[in-house]
Structure formats: C-alpha cells, structure tokens
N, C-alpha and C. Protein backbone atom coordinates (compact mmCIF):
# COMPACT_ATOMS: atom_id res chain seq x y z
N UNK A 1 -46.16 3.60 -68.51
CA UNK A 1 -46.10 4.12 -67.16
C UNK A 1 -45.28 3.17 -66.30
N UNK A 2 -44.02 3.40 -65.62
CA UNK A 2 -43.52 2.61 -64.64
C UNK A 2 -44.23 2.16 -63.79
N UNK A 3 -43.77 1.02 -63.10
CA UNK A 3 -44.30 0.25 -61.92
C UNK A 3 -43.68 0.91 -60.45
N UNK A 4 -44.60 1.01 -59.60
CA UNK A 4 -43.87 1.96 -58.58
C UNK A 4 -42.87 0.65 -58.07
N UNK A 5 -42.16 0.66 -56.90
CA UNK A 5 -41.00 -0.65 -56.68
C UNK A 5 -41.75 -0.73 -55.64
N UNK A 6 -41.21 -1.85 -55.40
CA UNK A 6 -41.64 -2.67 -54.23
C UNK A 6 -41.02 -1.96 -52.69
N UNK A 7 -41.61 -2.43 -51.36
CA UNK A 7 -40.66 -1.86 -50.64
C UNK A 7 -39.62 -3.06 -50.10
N UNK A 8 -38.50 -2.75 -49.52
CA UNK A 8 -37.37 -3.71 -49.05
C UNK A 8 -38.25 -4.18 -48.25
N UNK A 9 -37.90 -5.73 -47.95
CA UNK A 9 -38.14 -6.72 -46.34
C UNK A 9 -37.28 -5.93 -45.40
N UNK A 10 -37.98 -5.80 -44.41
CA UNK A 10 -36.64 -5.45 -43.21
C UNK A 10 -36.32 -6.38 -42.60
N UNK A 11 -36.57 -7.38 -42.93
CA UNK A 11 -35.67 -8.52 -42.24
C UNK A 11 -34.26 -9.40 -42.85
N UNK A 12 -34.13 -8.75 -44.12
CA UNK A 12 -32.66 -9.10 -44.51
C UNK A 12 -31.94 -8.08 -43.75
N UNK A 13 -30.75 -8.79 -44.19
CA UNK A 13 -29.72 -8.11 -43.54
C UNK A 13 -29.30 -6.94 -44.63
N UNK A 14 -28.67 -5.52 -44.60
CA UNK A 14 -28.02 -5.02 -45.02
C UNK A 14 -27.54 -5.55 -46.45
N UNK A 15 -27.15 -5.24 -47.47
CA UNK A 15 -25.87 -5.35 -48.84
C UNK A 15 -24.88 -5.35 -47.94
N UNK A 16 -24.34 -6.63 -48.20
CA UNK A 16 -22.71 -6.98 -47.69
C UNK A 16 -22.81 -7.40 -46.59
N UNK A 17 -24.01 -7.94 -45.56
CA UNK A 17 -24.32 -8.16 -44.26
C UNK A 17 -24.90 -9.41 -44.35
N UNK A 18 -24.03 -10.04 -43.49
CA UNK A 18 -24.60 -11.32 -43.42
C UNK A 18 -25.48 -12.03 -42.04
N UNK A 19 -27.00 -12.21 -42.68
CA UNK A 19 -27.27 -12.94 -41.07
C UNK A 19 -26.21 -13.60 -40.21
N UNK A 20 -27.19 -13.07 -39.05
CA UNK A 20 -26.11 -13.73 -38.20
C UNK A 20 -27.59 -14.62 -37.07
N UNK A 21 -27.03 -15.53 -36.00
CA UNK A 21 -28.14 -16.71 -35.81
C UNK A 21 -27.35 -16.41 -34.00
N UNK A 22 -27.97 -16.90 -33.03
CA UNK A 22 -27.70 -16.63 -31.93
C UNK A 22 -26.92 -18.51 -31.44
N UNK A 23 -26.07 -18.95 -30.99
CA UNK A 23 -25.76 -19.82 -30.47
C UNK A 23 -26.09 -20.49 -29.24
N UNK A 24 -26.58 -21.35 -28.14
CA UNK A 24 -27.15 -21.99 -27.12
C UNK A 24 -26.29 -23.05 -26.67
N UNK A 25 -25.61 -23.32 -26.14
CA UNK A 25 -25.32 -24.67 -25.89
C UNK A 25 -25.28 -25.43 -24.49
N UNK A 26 -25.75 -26.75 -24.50
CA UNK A 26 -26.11 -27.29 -23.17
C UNK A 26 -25.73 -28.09 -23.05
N UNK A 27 -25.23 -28.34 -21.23
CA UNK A 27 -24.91 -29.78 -21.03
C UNK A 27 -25.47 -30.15 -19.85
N UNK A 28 -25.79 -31.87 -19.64
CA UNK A 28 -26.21 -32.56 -18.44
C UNK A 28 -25.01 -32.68 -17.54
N UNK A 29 -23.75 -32.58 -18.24
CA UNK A 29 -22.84 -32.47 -17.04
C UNK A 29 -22.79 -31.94 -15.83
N UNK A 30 -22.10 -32.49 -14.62
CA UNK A 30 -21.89 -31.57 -13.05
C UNK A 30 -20.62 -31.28 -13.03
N UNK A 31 -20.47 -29.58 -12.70
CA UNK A 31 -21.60 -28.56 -12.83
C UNK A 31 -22.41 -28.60 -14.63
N UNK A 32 -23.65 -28.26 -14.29
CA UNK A 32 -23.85 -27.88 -15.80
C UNK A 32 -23.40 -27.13 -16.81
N UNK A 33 -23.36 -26.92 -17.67
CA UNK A 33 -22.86 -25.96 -18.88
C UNK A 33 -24.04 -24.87 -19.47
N UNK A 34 -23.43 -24.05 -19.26
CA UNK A 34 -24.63 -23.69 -20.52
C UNK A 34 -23.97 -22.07 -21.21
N UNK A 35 -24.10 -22.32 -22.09
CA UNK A 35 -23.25 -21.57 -23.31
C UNK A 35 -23.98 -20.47 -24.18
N UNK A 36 -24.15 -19.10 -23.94
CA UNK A 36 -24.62 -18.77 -25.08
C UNK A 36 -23.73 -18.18 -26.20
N UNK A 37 -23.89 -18.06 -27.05
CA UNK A 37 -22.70 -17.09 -27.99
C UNK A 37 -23.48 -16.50 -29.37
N UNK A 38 -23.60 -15.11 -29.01
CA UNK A 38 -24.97 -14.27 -29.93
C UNK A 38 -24.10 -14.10 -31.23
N UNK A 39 -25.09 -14.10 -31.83
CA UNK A 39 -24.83 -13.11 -33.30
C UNK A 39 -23.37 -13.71 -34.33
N UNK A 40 -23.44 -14.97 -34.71
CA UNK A 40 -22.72 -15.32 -34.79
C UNK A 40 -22.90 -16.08 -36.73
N UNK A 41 -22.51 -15.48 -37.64
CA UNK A 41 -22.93 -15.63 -39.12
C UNK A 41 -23.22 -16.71 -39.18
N UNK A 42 -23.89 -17.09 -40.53
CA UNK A 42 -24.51 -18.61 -40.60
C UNK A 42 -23.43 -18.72 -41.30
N UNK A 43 -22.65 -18.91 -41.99
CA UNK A 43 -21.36 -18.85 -42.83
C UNK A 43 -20.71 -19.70 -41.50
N UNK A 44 -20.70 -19.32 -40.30
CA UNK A 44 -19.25 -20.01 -39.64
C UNK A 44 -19.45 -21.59 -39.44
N UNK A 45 -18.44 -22.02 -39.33
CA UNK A 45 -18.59 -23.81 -39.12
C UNK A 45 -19.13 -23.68 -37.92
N UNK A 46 -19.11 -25.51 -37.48
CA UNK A 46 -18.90 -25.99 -36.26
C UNK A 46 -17.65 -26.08 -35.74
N UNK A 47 -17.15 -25.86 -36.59
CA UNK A 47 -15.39 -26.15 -35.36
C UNK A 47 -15.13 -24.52 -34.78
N UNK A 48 -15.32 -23.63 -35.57
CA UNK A 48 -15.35 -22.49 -35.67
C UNK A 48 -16.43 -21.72 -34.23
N UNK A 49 -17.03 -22.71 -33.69
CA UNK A 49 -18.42 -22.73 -32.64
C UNK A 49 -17.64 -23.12 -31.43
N UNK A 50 -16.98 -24.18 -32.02
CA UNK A 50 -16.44 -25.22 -30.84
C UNK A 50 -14.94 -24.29 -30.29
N UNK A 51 -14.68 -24.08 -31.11
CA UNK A 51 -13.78 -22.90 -30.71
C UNK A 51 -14.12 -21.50 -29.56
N UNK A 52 -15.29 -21.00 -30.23
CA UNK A 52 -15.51 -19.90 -29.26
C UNK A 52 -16.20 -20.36 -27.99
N UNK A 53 -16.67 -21.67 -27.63
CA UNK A 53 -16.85 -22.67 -26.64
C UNK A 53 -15.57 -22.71 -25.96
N UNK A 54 -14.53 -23.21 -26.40
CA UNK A 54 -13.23 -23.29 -25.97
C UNK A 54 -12.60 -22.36 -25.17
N UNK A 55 -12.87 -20.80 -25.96
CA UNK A 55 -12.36 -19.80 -25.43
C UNK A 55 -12.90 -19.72 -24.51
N UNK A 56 -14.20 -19.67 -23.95
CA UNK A 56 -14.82 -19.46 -22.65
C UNK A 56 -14.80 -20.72 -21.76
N UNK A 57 -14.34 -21.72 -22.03
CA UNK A 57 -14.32 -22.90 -20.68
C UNK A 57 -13.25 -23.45 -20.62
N UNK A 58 -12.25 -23.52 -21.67
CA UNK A 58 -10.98 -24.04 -21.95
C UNK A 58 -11.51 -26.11 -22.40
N UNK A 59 -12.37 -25.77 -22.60
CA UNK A 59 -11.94 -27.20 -23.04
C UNK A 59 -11.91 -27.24 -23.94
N UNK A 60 -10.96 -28.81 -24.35
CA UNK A 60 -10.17 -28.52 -25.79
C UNK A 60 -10.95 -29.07 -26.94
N UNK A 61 -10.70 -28.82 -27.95
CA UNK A 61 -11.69 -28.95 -28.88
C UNK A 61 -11.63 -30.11 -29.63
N UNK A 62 -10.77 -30.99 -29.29
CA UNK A 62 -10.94 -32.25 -29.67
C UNK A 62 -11.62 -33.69 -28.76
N UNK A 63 -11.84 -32.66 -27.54
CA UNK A 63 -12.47 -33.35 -26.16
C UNK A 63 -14.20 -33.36 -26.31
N UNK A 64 -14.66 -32.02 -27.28
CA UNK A 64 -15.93 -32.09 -27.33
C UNK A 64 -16.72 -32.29 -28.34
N UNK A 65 -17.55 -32.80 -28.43
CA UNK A 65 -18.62 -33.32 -29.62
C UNK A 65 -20.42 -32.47 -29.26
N UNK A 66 -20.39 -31.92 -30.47
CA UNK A 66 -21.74 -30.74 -30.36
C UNK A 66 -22.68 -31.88 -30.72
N UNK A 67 -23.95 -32.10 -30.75
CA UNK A 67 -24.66 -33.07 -31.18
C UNK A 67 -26.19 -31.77 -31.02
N UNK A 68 -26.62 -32.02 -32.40
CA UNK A 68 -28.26 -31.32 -32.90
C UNK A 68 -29.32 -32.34 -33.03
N UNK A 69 -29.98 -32.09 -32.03
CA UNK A 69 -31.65 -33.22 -31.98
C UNK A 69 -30.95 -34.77 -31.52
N UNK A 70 -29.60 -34.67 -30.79
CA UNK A 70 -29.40 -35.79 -30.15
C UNK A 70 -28.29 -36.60 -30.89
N UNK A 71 -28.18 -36.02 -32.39
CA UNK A 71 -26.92 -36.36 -33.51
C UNK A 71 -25.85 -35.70 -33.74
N UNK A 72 -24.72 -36.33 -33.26
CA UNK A 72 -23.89 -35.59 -33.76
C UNK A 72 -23.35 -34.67 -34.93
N UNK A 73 -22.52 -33.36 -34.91
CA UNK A 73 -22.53 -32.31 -36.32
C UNK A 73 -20.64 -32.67 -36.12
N UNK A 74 -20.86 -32.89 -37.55
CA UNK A 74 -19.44 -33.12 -37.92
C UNK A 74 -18.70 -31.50 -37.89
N UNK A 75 -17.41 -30.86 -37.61
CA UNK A 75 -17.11 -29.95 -37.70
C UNK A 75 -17.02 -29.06 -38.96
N UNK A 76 -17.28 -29.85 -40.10
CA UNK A 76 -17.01 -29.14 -41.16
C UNK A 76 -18.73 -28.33 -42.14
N UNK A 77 -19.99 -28.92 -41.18
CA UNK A 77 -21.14 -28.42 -41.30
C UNK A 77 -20.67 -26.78 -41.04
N UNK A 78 -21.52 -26.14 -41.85
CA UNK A 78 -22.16 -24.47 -41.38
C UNK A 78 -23.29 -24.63 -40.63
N UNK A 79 -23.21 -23.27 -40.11
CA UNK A 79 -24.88 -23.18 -39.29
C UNK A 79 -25.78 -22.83 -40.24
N UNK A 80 -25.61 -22.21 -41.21
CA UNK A 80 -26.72 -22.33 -42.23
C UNK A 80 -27.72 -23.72 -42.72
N UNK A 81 -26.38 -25.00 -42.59
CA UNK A 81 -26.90 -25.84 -43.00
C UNK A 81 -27.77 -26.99 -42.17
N UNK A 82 -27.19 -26.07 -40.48
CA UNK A 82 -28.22 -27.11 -39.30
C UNK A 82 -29.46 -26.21 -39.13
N UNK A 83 -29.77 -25.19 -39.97
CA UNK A 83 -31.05 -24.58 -39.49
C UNK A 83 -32.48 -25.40 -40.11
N UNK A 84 -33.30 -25.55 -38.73
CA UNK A 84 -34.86 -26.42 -39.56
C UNK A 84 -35.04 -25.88 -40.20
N UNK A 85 -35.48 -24.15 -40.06
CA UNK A 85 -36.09 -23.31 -41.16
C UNK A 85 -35.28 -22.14 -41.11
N UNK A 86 -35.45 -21.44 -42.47
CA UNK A 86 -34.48 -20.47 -42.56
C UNK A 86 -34.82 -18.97 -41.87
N UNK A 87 -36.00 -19.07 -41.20
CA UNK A 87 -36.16 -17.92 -40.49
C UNK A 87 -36.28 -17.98 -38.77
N UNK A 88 -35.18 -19.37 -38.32
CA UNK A 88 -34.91 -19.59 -37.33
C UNK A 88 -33.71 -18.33 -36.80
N UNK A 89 -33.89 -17.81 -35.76
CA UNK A 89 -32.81 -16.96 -35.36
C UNK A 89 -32.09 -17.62 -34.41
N UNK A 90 -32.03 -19.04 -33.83
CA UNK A 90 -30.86 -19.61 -33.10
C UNK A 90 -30.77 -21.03 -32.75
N UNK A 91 -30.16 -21.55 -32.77
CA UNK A 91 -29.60 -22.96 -32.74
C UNK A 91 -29.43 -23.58 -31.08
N UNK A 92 -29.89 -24.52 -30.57
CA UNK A 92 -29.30 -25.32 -29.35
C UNK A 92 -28.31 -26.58 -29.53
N UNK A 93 -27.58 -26.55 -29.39
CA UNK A 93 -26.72 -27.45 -29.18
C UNK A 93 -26.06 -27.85 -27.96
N UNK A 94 -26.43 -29.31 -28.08
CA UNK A 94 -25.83 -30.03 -26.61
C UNK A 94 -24.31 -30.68 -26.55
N UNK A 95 -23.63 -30.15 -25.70
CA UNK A 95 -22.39 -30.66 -25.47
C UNK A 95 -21.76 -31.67 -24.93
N UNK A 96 -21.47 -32.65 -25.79
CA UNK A 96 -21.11 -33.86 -24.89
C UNK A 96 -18.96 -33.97 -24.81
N UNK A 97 -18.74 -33.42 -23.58
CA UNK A 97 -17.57 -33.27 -23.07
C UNK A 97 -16.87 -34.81 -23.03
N UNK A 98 -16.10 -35.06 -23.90
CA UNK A 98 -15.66 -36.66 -23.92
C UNK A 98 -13.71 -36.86 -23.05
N UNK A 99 -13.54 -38.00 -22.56
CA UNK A 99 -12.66 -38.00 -21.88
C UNK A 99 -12.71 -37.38 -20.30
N UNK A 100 -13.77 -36.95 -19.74
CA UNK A 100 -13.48 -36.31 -18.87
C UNK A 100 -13.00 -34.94 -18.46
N UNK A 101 -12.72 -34.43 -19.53
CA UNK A 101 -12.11 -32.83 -19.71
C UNK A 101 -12.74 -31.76 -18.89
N UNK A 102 -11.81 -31.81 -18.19
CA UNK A 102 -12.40 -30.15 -16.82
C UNK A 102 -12.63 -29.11 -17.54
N UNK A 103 -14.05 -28.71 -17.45
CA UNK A 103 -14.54 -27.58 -18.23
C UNK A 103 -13.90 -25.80 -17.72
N UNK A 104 -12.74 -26.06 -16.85
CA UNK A 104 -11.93 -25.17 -16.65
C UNK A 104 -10.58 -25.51 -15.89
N UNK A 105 -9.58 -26.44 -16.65
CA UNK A 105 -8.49 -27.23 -15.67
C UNK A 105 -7.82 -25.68 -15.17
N UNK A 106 -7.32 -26.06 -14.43
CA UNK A 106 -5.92 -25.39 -13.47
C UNK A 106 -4.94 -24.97 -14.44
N UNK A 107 -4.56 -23.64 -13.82
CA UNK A 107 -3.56 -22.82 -14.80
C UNK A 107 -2.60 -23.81 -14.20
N UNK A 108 -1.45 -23.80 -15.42
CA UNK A 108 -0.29 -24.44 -15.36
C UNK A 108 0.95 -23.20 -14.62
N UNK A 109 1.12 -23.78 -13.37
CA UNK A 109 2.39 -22.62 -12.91
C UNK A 109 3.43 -22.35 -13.77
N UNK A 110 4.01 -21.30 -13.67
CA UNK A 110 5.36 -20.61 -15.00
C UNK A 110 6.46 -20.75 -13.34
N UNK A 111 7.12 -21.34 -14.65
CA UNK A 111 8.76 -21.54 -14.14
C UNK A 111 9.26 -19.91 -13.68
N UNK A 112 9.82 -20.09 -12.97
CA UNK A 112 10.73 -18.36 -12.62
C UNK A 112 11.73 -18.46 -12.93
N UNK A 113 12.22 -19.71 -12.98
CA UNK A 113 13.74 -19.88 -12.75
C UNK A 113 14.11 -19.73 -14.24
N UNK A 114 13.68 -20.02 -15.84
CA UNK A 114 13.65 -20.23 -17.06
C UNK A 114 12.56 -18.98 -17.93
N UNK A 115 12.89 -17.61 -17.73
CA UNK A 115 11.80 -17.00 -18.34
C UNK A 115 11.79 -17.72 -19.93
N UNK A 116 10.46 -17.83 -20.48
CA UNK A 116 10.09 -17.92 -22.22
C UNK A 116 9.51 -16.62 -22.33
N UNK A 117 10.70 -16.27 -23.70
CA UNK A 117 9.21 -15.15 -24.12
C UNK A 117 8.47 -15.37 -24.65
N UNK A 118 7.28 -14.47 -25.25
CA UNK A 118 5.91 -14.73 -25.69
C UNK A 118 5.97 -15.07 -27.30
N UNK A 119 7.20 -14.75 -27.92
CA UNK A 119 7.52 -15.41 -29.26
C UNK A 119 7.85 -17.30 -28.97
N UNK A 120 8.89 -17.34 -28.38
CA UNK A 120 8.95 -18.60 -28.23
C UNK A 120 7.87 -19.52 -27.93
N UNK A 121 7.10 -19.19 -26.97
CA UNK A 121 5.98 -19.82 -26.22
C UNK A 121 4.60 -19.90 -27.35
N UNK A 122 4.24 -19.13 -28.25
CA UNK A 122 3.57 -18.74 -29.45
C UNK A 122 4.36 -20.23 -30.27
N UNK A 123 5.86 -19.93 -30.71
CA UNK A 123 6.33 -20.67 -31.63
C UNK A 123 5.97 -21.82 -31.13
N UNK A 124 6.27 -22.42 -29.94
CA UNK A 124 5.83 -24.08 -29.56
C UNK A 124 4.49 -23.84 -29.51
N UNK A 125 3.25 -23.53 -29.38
CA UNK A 125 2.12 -23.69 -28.87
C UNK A 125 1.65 -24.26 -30.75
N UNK A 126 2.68 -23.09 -32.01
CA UNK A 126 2.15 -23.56 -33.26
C UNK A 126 2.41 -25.02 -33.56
N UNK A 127 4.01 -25.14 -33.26
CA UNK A 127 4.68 -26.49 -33.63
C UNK A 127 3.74 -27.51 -33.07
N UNK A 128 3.64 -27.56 -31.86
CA UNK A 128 2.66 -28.38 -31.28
C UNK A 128 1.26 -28.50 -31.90
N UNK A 129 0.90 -27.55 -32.21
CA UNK A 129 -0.22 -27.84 -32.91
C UNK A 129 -0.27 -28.25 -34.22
N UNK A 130 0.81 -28.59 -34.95
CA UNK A 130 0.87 -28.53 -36.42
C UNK A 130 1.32 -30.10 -36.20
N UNK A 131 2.03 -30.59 -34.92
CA UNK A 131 2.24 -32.17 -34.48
C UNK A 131 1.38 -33.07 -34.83
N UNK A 132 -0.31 -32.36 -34.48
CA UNK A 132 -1.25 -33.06 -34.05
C UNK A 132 -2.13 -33.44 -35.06
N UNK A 133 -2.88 -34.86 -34.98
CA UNK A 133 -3.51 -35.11 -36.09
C UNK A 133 -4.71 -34.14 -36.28
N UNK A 134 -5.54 -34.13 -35.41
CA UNK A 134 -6.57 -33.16 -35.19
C UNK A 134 -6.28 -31.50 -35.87
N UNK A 135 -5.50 -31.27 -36.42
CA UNK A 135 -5.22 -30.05 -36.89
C UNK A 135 -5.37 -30.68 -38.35
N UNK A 136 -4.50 -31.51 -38.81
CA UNK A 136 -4.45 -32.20 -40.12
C UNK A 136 -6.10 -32.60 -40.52
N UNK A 137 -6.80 -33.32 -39.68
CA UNK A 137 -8.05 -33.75 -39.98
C UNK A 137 -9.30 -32.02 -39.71
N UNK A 138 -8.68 -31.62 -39.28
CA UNK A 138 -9.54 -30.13 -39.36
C UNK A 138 -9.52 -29.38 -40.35
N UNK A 139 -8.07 -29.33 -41.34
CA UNK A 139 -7.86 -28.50 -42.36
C UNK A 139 -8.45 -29.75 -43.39
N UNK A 140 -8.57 -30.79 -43.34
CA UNK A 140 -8.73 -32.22 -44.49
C UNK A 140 -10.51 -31.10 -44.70
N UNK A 141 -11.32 -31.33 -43.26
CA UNK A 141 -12.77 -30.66 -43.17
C UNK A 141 -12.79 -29.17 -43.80
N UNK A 142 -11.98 -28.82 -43.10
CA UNK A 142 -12.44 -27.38 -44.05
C UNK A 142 -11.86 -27.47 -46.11
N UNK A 143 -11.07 -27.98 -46.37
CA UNK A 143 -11.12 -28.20 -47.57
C UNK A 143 -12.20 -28.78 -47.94
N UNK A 144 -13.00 -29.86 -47.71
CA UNK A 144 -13.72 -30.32 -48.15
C UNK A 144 -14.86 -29.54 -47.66
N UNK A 145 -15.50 -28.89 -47.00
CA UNK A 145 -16.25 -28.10 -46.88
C UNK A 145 -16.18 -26.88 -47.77
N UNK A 146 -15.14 -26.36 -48.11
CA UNK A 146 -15.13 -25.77 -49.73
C UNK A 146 -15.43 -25.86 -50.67
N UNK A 147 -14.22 -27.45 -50.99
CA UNK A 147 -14.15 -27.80 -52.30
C UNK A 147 -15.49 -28.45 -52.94
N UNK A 148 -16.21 -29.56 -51.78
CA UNK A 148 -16.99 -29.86 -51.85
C UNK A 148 -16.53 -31.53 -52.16
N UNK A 149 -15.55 -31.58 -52.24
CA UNK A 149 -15.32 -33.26 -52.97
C UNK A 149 -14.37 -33.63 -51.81
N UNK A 150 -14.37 -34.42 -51.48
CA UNK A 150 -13.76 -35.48 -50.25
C UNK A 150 -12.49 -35.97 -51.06
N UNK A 151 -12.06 -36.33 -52.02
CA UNK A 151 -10.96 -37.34 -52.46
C UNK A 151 -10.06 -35.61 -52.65
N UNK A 152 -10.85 -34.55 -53.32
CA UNK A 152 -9.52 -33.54 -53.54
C UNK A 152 -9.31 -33.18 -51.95
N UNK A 153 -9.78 -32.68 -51.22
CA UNK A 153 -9.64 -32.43 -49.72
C UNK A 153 -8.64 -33.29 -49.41
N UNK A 154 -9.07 -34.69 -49.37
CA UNK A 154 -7.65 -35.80 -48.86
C UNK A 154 -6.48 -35.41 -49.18
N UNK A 155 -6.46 -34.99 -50.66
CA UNK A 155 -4.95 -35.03 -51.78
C UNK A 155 -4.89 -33.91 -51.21
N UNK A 156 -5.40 -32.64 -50.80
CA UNK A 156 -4.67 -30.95 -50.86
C UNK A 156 -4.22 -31.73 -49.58
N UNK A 157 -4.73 -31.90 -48.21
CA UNK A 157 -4.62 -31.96 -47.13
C UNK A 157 -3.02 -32.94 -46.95
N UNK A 158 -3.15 -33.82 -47.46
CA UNK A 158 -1.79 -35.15 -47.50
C UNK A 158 -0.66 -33.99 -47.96
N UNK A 159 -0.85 -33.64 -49.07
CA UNK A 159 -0.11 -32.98 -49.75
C UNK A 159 0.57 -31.19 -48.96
N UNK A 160 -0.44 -31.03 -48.04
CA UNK A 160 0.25 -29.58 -47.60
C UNK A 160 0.67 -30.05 -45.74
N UNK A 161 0.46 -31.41 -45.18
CA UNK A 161 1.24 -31.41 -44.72
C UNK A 161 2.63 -32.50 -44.73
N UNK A 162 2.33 -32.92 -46.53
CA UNK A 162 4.20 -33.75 -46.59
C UNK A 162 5.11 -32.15 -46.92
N UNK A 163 4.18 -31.37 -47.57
CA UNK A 163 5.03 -30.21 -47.75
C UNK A 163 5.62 -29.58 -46.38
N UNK A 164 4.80 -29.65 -45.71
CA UNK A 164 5.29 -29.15 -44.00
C UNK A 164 6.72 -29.78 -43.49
N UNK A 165 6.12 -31.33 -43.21
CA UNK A 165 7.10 -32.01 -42.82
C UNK A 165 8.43 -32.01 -43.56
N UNK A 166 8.15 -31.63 -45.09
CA UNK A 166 9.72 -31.79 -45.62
C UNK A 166 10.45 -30.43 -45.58
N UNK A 167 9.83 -29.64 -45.38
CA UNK A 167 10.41 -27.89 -44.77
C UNK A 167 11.21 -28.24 -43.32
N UNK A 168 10.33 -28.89 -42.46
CA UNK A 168 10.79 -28.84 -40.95
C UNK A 168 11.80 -29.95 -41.19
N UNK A 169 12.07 -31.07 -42.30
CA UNK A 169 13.41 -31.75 -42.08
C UNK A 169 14.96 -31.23 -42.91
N UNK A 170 14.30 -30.32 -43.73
CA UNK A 170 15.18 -29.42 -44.40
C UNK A 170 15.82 -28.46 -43.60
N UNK A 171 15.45 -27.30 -42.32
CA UNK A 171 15.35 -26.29 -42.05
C UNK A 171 16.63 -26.82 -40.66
C-alpha cells in the first residue's frame, strides 16, 4: 500500500524561486540615514547592496563600509551567509559613510557650449571606471567569492586586467 505524501512547507519559496530577505540600513550620521531595500535574494553580495544604497543617495561605493553587529562585511560576503538563523527574513546593517561623502552631492552643471552624447558620456563613465583600482579589487572579490580560492581570484583578476591594459595600448 503506498504512503500518502507529505504536504509542501509553505514557506519555501516556489521551484526556481529564490528567497529573498528584506534589507535595513542605518546611520548615526547628520542628517540620519536610513535605508530600506525589500525583497532582495540571499544569493546577492554586499557590494551588490552597497550598490542599490548608492542608487538611492549617490554615495559612492567605495566611500561606504556596511558593518553587521558593529563588524565590518567584506563586499564579497552573500546575505545568505550574514544571516544568524536561516529563518530570519531581514538583515540591519549600519552604514559608516567614510571620507565625508555627501549622502546626496550637487548635480554637476552640463556645459551648453560642448554638447556629449549619451554614448560618449557612457564610454568615459566605463573607461573611468575600468581606471580605478576599486573596480579591479571588486572583480579580484567576486572571483573569489566563486571560485572560492583567493590565489586563483588574484591570477584571473591580474590576468584580465593586463589583458585590458594591453588591448587599450594596442587599439
């Protein structure tokens, strides 16, 4: 005689659905901060956090440091892996804004006299960003947040941007 089945938990998510955890973030700064950002997979990093932080205050993401229970989270952590327990539905994180960074600086006035179009202005905003070490040490984190090994992360990371640099002295 079969076993009748069990019934589903309704608290997983869907086949092919991935929890998702609600975001909080706070600061003692003046004015204060305070950040929420819902529904957001346990799969995504911290830089990936610090980012959608960014989008809503403009500060830049190498200006801020998230810190959990008072310690700093390196960017290449998941939120899966800062949860106490796994049937936590959201995270607080406190923002410590470093350098001084105006949690909304002043639009930069556009020249009239020199229109850019939005290709060009795109193309420098990449170049510029591909300049910077902080892009290099972000992709070093997310490799190693993959791969799992720190020495191959170094070697892909060294290695895809001498490949860069020797394109842009070729080109």
């Amino acid at each position: 005689m079969p076993t009748p089945m069990s019934k589903l938990s309704h608290s997983r998510p869907a086949p092919g659905q991935e929890p998702a955890i609600s975001i909080t973030l706070k600061s003692l700064r003046n004015p204060p901060l305070d950040i929420t950002i819902p529904a957001l997979p346990l799969s995504t990093s911290v830089l990936d956090v610090k980012a959608a932080v960014q989008a809503q205050t403009r500060i830049p993401i190498d200006k801020m440091k998230l810190l959990l229970n008072k310690r700093p989270v390196t960017d290449s952590k998941v939120l899966k892996e800062l949860l106490a327990k796994e049937s936590d539905k959201a995270i607080e994180f406190s923002v410590m804004v470093i350098g001084g960074a105006a949690a909304i600086p002043p639009e930069e006035p556009m020249e009239t006299d020199t229109p850019v179009s939005t290709a060009q202005a795109d193309a420098a905003t990449v170049e510029a960003e591909l300049e910077s070490d902080a892009f290099w040490a972000d992709l070093q984190g997310f490799l190693q947040q993959r791969l799992k090994a720190q020495d191959k992360a170094e070697e892909l990371s060294s290695l895809f941007r001498s490949g860069w640099q020797a394109s842009r002295s070729s080109s």
